[in-house]
N, C-alpha and C. Protein backbone atom coordinates (compact mmCIF):
# COMPACT_ATOMS: atom_id res chain seq x y z
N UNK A 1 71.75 -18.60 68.85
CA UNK A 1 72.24 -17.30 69.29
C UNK A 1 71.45 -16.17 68.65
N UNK A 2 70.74 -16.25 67.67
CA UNK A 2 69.87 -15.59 67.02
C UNK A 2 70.51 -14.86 65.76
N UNK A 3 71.53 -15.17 65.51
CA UNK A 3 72.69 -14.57 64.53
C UNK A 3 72.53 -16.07 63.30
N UNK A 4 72.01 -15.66 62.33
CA UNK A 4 72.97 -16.25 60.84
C UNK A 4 73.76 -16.61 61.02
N UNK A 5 74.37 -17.73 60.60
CA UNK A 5 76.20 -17.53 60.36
C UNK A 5 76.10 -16.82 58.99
N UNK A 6 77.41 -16.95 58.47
CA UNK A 6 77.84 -16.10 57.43
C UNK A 6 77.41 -17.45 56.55
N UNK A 7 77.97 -17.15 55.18
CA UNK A 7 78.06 -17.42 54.18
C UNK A 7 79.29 -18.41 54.03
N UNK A 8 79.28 -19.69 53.98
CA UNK A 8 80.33 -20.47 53.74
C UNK A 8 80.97 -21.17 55.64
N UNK A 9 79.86 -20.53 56.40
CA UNK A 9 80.40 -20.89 57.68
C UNK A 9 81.20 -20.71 58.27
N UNK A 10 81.74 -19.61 57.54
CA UNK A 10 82.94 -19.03 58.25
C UNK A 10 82.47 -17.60 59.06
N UNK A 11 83.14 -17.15 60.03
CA UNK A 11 82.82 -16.08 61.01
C UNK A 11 83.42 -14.69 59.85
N UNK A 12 82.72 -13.88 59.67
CA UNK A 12 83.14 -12.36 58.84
C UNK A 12 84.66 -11.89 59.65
N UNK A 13 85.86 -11.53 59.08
CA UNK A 13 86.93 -11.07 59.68
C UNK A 13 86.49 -9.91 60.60
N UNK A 14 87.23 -9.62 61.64
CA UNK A 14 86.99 -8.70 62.68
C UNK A 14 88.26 -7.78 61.53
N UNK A 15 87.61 -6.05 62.12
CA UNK A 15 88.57 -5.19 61.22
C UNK A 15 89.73 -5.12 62.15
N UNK A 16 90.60 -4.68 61.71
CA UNK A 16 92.19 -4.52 62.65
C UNK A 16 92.08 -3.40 63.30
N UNK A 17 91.46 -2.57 62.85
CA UNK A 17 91.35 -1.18 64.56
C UNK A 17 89.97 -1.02 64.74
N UNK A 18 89.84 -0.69 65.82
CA UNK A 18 88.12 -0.23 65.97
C UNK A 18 87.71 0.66 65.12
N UNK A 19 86.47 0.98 65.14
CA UNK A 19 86.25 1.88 64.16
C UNK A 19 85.98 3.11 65.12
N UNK A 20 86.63 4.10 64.42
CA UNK A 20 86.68 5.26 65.14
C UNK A 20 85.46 6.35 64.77
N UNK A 21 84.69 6.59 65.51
CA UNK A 21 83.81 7.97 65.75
C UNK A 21 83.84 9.14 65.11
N UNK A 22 82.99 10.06 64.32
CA UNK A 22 83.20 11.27 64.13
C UNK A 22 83.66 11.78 64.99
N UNK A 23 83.50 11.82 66.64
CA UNK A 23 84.14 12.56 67.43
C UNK A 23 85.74 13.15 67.56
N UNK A 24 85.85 14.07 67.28
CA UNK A 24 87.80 14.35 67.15
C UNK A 24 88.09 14.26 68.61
N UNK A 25 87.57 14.48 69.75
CA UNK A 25 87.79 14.08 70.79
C UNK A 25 88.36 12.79 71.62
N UNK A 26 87.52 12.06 70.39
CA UNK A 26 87.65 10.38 70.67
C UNK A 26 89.05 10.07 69.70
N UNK A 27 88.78 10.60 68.33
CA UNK A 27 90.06 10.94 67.68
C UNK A 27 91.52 11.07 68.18
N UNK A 28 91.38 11.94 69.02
CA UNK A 28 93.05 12.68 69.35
C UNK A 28 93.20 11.80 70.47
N UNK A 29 92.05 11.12 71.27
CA UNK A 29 92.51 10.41 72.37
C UNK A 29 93.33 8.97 71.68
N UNK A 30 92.58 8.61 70.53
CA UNK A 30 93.04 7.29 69.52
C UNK A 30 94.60 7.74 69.10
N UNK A 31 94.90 8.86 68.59
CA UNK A 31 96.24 9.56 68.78
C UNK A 31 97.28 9.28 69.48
N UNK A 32 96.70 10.06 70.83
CA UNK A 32 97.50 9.94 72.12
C UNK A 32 98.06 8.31 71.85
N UNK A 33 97.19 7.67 72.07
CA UNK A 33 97.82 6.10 72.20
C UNK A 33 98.52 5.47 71.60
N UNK A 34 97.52 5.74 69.98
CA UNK A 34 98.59 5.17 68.75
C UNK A 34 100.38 5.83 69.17
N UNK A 35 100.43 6.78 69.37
CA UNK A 35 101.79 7.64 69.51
C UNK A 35 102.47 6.78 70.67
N UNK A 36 101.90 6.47 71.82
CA UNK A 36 102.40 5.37 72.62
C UNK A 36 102.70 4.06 72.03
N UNK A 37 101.90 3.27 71.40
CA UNK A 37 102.12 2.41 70.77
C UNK A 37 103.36 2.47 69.96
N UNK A 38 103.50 3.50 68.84
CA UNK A 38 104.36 3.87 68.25
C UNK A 38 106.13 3.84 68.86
N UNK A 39 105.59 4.81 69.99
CA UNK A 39 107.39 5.22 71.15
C UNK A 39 107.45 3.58 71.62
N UNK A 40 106.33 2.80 72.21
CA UNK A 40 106.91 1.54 72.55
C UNK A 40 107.60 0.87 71.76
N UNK A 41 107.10 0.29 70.25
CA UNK A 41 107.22 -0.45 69.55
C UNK A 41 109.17 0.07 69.35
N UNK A 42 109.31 1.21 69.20
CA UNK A 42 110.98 1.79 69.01
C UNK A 42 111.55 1.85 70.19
N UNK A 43 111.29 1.81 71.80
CA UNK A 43 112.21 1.15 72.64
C UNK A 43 112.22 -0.14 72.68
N UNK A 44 111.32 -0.97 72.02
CA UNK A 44 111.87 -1.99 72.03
C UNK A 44 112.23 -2.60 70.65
N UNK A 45 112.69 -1.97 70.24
CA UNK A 45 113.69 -2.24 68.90
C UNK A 45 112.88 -3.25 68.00
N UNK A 46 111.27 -3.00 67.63
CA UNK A 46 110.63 -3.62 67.16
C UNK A 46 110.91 -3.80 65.35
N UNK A 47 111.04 -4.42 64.83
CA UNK A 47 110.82 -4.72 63.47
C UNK A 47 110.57 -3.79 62.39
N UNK A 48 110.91 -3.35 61.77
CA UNK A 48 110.49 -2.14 60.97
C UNK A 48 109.04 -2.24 60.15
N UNK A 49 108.86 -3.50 60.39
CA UNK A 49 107.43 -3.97 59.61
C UNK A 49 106.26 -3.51 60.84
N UNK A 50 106.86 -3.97 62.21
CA UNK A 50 105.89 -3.44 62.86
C UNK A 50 105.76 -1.89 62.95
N UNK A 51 106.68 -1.40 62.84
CA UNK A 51 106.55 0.17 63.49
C UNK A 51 106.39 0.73 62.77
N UNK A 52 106.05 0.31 61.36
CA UNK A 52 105.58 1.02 60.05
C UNK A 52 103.72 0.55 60.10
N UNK A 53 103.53 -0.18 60.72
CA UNK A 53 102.45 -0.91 60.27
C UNK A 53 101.81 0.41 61.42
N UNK A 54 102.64 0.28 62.84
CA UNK A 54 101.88 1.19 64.19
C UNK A 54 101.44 2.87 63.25
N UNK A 55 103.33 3.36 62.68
CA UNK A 55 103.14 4.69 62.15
C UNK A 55 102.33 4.74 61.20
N UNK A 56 101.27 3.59 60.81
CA UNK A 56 100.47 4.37 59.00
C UNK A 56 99.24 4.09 60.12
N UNK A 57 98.73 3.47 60.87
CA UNK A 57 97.78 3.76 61.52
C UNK A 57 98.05 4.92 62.29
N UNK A 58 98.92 5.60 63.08
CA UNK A 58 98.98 6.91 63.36
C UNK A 58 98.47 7.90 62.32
N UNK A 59 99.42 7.97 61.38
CA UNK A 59 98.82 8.60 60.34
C UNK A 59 97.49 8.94 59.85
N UNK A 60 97.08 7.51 59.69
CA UNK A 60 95.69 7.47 59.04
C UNK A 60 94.98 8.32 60.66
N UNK A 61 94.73 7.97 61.42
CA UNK A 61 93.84 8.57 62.53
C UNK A 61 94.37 10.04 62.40
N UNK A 62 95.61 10.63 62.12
CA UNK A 62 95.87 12.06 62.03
C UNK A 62 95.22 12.73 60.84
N UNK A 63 94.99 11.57 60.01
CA UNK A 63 94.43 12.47 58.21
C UNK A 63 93.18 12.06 58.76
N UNK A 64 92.35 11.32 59.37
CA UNK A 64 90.76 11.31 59.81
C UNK A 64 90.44 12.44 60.76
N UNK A 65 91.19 12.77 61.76
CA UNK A 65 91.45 14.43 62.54
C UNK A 65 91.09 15.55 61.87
N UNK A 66 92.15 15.33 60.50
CA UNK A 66 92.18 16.38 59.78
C UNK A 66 91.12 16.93 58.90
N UNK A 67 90.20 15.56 58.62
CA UNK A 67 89.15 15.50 57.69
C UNK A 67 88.14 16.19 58.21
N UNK A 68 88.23 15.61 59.55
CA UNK A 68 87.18 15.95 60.44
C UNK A 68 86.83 17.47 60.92
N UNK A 69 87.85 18.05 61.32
CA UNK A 69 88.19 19.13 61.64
C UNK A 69 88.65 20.20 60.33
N UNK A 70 88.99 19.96 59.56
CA UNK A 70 90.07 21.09 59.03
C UNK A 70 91.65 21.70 59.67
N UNK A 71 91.76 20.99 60.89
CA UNK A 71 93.18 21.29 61.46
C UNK A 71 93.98 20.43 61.82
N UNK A 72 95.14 20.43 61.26
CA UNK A 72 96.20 18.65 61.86
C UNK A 72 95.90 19.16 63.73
N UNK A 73 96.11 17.69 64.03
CA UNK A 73 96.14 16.90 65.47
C UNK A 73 97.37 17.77 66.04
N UNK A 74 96.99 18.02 67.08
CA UNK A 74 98.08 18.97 68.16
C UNK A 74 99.29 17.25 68.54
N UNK A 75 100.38 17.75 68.51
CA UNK A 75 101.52 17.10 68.93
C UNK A 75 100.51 16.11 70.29
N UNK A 76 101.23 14.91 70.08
CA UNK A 76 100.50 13.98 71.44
C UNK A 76 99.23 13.75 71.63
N UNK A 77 98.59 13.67 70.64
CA UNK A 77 97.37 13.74 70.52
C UNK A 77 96.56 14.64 71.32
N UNK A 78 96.89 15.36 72.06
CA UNK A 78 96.37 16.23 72.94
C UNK A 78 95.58 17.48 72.38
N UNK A 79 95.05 17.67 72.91
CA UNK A 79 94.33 19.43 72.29
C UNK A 79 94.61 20.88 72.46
N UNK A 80 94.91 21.41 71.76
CA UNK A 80 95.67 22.31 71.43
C UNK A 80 95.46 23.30 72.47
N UNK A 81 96.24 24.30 73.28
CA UNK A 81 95.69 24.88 74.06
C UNK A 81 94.87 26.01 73.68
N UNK A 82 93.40 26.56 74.09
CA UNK A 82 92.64 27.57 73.13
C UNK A 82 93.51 28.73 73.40
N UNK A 83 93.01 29.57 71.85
CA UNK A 83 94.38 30.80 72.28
C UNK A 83 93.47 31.58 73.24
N UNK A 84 94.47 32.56 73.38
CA UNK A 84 94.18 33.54 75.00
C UNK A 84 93.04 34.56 73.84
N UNK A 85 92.75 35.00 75.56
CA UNK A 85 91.06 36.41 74.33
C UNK A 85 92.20 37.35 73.78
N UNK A 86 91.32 37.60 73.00
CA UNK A 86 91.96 39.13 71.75
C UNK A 86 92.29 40.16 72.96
N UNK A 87 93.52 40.46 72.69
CA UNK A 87 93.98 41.95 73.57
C UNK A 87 92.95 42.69 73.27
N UNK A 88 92.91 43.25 74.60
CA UNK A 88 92.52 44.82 74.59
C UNK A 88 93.08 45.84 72.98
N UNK A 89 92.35 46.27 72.55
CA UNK A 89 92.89 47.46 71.67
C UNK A 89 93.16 48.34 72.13
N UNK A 90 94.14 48.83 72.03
CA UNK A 90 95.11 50.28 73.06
C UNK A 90 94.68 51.20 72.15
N UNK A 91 94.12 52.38 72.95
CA UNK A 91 93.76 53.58 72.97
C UNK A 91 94.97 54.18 71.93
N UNK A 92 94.53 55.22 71.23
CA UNK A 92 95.32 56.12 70.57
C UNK A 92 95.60 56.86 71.47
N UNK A 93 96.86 57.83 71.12
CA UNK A 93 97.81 58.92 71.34
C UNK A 93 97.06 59.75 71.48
N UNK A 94 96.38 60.30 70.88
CA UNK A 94 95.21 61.13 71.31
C UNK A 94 94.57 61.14 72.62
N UNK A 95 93.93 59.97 72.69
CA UNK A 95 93.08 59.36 74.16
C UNK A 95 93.81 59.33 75.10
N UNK A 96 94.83 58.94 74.76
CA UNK A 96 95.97 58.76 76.12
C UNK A 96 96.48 59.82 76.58
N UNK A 97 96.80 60.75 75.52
CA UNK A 97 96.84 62.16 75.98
C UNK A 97 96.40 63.23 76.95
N UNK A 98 94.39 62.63 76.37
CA UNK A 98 93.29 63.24 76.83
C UNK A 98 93.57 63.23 78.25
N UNK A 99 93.78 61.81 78.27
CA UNK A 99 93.22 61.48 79.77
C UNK A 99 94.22 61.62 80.79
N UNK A 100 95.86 61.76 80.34
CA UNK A 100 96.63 62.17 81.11
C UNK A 100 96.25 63.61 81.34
N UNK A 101 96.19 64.75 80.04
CA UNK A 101 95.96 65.78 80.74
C UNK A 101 95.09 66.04 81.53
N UNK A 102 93.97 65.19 81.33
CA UNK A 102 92.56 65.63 82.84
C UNK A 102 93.39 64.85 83.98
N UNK A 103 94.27 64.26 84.20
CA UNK A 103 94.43 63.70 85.25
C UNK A 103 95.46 64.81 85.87
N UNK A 104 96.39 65.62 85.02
CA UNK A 104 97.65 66.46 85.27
C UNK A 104 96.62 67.63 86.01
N UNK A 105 95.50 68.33 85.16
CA UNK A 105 95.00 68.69 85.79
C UNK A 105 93.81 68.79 87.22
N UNK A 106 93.75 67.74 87.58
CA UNK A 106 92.99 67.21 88.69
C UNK A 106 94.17 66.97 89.67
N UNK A 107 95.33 66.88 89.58
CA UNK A 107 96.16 67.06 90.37
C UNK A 107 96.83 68.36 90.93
N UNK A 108 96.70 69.39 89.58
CA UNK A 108 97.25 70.83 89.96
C UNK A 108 95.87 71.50 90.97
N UNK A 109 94.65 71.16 90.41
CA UNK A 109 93.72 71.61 91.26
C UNK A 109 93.89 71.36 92.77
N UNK A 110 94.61 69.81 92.87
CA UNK A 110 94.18 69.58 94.57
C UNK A 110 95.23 70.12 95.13
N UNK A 111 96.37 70.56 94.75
CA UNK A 111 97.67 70.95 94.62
C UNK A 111 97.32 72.29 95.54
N UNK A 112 96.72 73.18 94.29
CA UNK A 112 95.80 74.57 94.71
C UNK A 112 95.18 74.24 95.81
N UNK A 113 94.41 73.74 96.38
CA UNK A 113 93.43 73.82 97.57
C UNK A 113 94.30 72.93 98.62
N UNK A 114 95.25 72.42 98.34
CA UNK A 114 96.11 71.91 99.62
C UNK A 114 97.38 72.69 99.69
N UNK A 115 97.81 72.97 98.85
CA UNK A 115 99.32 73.26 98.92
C UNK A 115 100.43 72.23 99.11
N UNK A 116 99.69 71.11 98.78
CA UNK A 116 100.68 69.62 98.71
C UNK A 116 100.43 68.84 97.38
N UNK A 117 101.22 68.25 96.85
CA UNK A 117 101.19 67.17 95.72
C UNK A 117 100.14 66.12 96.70
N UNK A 118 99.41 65.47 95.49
CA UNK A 118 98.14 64.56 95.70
C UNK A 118 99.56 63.62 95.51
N UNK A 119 99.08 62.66 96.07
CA UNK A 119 99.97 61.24 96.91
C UNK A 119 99.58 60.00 95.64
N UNK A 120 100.43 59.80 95.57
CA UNK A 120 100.36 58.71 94.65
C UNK A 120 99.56 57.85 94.38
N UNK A 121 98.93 57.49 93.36
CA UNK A 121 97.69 56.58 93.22
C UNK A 121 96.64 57.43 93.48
N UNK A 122 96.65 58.68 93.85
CA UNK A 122 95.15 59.37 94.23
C UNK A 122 94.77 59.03 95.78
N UNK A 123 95.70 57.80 96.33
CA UNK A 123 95.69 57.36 97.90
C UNK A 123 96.04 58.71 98.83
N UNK A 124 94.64 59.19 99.85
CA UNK A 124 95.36 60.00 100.54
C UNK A 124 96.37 59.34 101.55
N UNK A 125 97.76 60.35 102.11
CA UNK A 125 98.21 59.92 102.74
C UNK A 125 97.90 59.87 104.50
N UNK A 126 98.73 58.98 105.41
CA UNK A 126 98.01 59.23 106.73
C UNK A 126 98.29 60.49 107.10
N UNK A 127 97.21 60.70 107.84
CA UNK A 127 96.75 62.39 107.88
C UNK A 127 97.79 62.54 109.37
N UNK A 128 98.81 63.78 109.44
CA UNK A 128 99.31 64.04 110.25
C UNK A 128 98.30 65.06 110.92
N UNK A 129 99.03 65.52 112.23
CA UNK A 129 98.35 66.14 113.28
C UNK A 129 97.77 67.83 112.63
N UNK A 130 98.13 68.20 111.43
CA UNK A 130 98.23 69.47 110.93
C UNK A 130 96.65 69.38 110.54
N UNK A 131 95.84 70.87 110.45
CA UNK A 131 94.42 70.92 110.62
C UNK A 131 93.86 69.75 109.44
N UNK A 132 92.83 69.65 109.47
CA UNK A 132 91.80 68.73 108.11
C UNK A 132 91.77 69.63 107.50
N UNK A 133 92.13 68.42 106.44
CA UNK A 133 91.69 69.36 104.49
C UNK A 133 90.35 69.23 104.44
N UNK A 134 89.72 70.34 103.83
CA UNK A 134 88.03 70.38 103.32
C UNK A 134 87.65 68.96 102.55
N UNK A 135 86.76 68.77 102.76
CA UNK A 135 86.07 67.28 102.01
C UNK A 135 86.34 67.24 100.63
N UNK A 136 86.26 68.70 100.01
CA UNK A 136 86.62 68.82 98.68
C UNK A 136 87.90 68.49 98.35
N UNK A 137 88.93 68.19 98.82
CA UNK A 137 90.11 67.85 98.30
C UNK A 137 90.18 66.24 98.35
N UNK A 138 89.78 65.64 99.33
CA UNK A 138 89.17 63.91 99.31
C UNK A 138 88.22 63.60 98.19
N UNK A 139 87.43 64.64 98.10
CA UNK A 139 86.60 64.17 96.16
C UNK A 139 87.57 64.35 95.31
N UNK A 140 88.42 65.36 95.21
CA UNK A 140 89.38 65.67 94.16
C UNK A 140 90.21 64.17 94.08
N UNK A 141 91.05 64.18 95.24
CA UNK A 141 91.83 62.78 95.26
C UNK A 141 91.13 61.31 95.11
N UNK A 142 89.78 61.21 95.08
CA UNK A 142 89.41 60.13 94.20
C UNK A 142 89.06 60.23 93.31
N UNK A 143 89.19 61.19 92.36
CA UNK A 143 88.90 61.54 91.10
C UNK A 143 89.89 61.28 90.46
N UNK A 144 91.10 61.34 91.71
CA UNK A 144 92.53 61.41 90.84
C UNK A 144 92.82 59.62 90.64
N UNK A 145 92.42 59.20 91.80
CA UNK A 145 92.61 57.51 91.46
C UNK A 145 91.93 56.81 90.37
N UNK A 146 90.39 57.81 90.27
CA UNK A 146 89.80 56.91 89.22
C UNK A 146 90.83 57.65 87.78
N UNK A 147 91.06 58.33 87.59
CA UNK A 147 91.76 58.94 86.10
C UNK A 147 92.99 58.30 86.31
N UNK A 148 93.62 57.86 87.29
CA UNK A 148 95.12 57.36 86.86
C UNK A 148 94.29 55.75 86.49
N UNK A 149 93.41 55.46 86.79
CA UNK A 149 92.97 53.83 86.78
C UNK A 149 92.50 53.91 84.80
N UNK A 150 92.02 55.08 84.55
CA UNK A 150 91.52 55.10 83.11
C UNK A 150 92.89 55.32 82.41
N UNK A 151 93.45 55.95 83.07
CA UNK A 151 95.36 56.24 81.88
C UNK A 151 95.83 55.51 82.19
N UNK A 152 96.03 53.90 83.49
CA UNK A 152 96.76 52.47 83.00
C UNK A 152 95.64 51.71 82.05
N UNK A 153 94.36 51.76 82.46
CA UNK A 153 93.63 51.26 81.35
C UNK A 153 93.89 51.51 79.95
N UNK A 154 94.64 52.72 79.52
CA UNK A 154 94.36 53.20 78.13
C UNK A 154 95.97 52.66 77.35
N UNK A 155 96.71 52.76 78.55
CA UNK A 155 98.16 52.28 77.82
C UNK A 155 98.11 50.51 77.81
């Protein structure tokens, strides 16, 4: 076979778990299972010798996780979910201020050249049969959508 035997003719003992990988990937999947192993061995009302023997190999693969990583094994061997991105940092009282008042005022302006409140969102409304407003009040009113879009941005 191209193999030596051993020493004394006997075959070298096989180890009792595989040997597990630097990978923590491969790790937490060894987890996952051991933990199955584990829940089986206690529905079926296994021996306390066994289910001690299953839980210190759990263990041990959770303190090799740990070694590996610096962080205990997420519940179920599974991987932890990554946290969400860093909030937005909210604007100061100041800024928020700012930008409401340019928006208060970009509304009194179109106010002035129409003689109507600018329509919510800066959306003009459908234009009834009454003459056309100058083009200048349609720049005003998207000026007004983009500044209400920067004062929900800022809160």
């Amino acid at each position: 076979t191209g193999v030596d035997a051993p020493a004394g003719g006997k075959p070298a003992p096989k180890p009792a778990a595989p040997a597990v990988s630097g990978n923590a990937d491969a790790i937490l999947t060894q987890i996952g299972e051991q933990g199955n192993v584990v829940r089986n061995l206690k529905s079926q009302k296994a021996t306390k010798d066994e289910i001690k023997a299953a839980v210190d190999k759990l263990l041990a693969l959770k303190k090799q996780y740990k070694d590996l990583t610096g962080v205990d094994a997420p519940a179920g061997g599974k991987p932890a979910p990554k946290p969400a991105a860093p909030a937005v940092q909210k604007a100061t009282k100041d800024e928020i201020k700012a930008a409401v008042d340019k928006l208060l005022a970009l509304k009194k302006q179109y106010k002035d050249l129409t003689g109507v409140d600018a329509p919510a969102g800066g959306k003009p409304a459908p234009k009834p049969a009454a003459p056309a407003v100058s083009g200048n009040a349609d720049a005003i009113l998207t000026q007004i959508g983009e500044q209400g879009n920067v004062v929900r941005n800022l809160k």
